[in-house]
C-alpha atoms as a PDB file:
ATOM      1  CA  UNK A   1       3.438  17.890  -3.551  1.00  0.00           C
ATOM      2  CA  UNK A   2       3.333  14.084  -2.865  1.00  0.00           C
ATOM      3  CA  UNK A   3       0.958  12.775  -0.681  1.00  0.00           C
ATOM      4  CA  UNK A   4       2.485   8.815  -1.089  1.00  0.00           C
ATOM      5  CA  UNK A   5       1.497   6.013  -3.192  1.00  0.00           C
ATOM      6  CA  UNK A   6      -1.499   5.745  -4.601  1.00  0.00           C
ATOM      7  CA  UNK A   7      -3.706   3.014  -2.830  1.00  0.00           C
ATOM      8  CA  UNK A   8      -4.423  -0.683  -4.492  1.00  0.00           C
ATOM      9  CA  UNK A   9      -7.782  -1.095  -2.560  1.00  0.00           C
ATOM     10  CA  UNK A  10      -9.691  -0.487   0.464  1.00  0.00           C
ATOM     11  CA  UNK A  11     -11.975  -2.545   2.674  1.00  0.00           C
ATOM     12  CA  UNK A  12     -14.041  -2.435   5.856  1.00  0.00           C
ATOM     13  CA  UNK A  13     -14.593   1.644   5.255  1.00  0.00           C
ATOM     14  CA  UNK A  14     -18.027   3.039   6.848  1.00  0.00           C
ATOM     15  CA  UNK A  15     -18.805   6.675   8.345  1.00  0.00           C
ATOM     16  CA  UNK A  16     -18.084   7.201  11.466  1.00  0.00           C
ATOM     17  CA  UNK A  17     -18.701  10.737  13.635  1.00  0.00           C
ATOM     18  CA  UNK A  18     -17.797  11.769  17.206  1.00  0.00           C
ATOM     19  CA  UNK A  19     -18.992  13.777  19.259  1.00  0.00           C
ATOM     20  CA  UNK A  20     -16.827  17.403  20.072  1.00  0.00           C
ATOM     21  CA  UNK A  21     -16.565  19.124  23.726  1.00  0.00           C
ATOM     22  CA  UNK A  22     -18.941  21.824  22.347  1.00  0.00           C
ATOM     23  CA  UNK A  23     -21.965  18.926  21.139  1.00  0.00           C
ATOM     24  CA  UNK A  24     -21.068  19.153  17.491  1.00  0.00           C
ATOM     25  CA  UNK A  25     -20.759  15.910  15.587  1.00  0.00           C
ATOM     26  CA  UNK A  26     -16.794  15.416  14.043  1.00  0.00           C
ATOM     27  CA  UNK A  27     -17.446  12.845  10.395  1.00  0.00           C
ATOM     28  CA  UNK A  28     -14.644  10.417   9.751  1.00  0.00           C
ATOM     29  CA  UNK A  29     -14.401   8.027   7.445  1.00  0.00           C
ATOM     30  CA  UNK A  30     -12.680   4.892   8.899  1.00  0.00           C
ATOM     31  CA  UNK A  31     -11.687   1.468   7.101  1.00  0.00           C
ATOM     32  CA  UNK A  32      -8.105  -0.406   5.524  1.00  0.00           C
ATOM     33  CA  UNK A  33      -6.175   0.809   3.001  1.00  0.00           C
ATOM     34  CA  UNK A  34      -3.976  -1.602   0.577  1.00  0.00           C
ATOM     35  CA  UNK A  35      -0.727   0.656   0.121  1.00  0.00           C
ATOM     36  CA  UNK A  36       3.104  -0.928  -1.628  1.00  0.00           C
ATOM     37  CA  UNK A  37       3.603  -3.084  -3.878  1.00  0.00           C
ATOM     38  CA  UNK A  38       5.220  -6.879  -3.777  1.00  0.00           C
ATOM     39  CA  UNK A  39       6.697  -7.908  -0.524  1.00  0.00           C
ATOM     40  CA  UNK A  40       5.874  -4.866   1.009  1.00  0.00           C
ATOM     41  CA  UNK A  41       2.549  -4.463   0.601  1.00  0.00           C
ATOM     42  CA  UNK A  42       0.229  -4.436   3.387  1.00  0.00           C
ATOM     43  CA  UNK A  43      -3.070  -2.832   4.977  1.00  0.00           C
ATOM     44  CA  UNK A  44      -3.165  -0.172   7.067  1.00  0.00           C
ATOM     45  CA  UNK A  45      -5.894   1.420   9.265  1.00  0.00           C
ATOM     46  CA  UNK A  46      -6.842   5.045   8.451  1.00  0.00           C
ATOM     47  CA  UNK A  47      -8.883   7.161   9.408  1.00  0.00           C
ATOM     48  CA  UNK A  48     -10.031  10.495   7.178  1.00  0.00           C
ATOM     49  CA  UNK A  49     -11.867  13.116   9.289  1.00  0.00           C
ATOM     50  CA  UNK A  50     -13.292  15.899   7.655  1.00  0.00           C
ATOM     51  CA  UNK A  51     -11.735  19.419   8.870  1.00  0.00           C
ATOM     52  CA  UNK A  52     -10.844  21.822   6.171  1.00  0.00           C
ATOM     53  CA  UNK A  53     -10.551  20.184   3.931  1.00  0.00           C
ATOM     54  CA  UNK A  54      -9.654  17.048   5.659  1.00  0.00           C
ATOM     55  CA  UNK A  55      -6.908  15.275   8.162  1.00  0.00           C
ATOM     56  CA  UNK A  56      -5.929  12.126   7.677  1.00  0.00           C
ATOM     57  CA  UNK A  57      -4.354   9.618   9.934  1.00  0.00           C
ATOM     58  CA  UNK A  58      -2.783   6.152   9.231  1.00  0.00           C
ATOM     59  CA  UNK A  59      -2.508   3.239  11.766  1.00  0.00           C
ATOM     60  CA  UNK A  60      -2.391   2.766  15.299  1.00  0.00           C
ATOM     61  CA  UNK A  61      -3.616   6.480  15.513  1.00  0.00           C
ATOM     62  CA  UNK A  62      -6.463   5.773  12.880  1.00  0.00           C
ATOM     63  CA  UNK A  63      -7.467   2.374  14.729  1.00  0.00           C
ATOM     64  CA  UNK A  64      -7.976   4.314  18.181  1.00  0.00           C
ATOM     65  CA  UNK A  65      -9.940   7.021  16.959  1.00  0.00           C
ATOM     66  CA  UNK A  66     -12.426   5.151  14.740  1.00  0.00           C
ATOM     67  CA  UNK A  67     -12.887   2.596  17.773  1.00  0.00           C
ATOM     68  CA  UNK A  68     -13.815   5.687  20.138  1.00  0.00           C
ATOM     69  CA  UNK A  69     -16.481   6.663  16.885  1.00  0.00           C
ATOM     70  CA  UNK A  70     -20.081   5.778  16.628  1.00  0.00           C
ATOM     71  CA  UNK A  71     -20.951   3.974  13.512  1.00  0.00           C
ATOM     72  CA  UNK A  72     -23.629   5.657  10.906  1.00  0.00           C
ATOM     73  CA  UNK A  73     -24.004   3.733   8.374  1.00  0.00           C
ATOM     74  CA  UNK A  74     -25.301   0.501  10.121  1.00  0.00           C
ATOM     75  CA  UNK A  75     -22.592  -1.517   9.137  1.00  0.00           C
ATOM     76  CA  UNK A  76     -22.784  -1.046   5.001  1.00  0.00           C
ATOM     77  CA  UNK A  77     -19.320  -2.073   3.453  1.00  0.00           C
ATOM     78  CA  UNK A  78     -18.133   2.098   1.541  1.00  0.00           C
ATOM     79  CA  UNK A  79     -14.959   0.371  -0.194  1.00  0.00           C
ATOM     80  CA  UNK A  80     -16.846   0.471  -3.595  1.00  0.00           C
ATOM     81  CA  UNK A  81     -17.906   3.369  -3.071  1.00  0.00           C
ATOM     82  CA  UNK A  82     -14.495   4.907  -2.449  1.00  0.00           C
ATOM     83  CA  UNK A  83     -12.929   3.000  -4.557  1.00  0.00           C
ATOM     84  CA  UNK A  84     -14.880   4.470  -7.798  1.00  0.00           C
ATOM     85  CA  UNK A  85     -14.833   8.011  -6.515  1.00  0.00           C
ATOM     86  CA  UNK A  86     -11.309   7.863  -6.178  1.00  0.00           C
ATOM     87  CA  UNK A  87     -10.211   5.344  -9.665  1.00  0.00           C
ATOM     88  CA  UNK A  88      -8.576   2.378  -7.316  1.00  0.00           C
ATOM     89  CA  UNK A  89      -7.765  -0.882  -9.079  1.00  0.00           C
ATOM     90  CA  UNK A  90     -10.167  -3.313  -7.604  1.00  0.00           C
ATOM     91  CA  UNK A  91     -12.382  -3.926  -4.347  1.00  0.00           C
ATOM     92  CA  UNK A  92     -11.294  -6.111  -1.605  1.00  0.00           C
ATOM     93  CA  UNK A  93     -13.092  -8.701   0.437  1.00  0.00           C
ATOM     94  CA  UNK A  94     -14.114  -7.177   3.672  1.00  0.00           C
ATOM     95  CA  UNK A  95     -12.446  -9.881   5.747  1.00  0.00           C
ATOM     96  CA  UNK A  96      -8.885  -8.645   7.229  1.00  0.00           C
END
């Protein structure tokens, strides 16, 4: 099963959580993905919340829900981070 193209980068990603009906806290990870290649390529919101396994949601969607989430990791940059967990090619600059 394909699950798209593998990313180029990521930026701006931090840890989000919100809060469910029944108190609970919900973890997302939010940030910018690089995705396409050449004339195509471009950055797109996402948003990766941890169900079970995980659900994942790409822009408009993605922006909206991390905006409604509360921050907590007081604003540290997770691209690296991601980025060597998962083998990307190389980390972005945070600006958009």
């Amino acid at each position: 099963m394909s699950h798209g193209p593998k990313p180029d980068g990521f930026r701006q990603v931090n840890l989000r959580f919100r809060e469910t009906d029944t108190g609970t806290r919900s973890y997302m990870l939010c940030g910018q993905v690089h995705i396409g290649t050449g004339a195509k390529a471009e950055w797109a919101d996402f948003a990766t919340i941890k169900t079970d396994p995980y659900e994942q949601w790409l822009g408009g969607p993605a922006a909206d829900m991390c905006a409604k989430a509360t921050p907590v990791t007081g604003g540290r940059d997770l691209a690296p981070l991601l980025e060597q967990e998962l083998g990307s090619k190389a980390s972005q600059p945070t600006a958009p």
